[in-house]
Protein backbone atom coordinates (compact mmCIF):
# COMPACT_ATOMS: atom_id res chain seq x y z
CA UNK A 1 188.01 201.41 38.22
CA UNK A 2 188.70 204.28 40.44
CA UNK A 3 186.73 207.14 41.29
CA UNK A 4 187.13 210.91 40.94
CA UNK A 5 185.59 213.40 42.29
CA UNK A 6 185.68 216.89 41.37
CA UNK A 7 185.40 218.87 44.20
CA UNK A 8 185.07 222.49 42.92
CA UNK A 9 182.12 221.03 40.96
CA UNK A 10 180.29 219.29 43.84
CA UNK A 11 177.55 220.63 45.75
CA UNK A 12 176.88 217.55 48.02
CA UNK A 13 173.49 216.79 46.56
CA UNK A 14 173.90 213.35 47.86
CA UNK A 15 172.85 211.84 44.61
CA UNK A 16 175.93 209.67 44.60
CA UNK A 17 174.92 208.80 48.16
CA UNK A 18 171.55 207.34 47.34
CA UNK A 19 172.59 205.41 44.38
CA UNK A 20 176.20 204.08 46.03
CA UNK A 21 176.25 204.80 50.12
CA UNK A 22 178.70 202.06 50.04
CA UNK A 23 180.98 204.43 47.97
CA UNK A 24 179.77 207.84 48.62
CA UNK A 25 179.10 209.94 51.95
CA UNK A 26 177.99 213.40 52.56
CA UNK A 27 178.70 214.58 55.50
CA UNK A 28 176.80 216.90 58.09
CA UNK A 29 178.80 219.99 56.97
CA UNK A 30 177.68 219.09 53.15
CA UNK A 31 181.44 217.71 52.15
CA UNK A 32 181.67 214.38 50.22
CA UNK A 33 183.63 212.03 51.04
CA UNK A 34 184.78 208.82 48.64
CA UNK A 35 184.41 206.01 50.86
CA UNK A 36 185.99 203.35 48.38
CA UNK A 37 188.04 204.71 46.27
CA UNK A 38 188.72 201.85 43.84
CA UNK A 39 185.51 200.05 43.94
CA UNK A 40 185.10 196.04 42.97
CA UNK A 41 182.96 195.48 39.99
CA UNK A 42 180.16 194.28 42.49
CA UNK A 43 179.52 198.12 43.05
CA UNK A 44 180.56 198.91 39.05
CA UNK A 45 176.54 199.59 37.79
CA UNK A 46 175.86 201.66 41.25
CA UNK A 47 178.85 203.75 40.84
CA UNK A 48 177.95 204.57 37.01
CA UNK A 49 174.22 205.65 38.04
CA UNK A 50 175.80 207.97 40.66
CA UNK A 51 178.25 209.17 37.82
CA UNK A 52 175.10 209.62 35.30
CA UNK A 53 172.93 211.56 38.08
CA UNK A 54 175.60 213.50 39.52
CA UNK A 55 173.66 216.91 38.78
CA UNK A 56 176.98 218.78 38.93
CA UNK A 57 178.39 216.30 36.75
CA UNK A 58 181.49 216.40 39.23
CA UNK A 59 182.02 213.06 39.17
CA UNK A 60 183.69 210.34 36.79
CA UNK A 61 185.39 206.91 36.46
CA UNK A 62 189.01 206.04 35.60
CA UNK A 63 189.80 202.66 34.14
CA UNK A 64 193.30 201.29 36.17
């Protein structure tokens, strides 16, 4: 899986953060930041609650 972000959509609400910090960062200056771009399936259930809560719904998963 690899995920996108859609940054005209974001607002750095740090939802992603909470659910996946491995994954996700927001930094001081409110810009996220994909840590992990293609994430193992270890971090596959954390990655689709940040997807689900996104408020913005900005972000999304594409199957390699």
């Amino acid at each position: 899986m690899k995920v996108v972000a859609d940054y005209d959509l974001c607002e750095a609400n740090a939802v992603c953060m909470e659910q996946a910090p491995e994954v996700f960062k927001v930094d001081d200056e409110d810009n996220l930041h994909i840590l992990i771009e293609k994430p193992g399936e270890e971090l596959r259930q954390k990655v689709e609650a940040a997807v689900r809560l996104c408020p913005r719904q900005a972000l999304s998963i594409a199957e390699d």
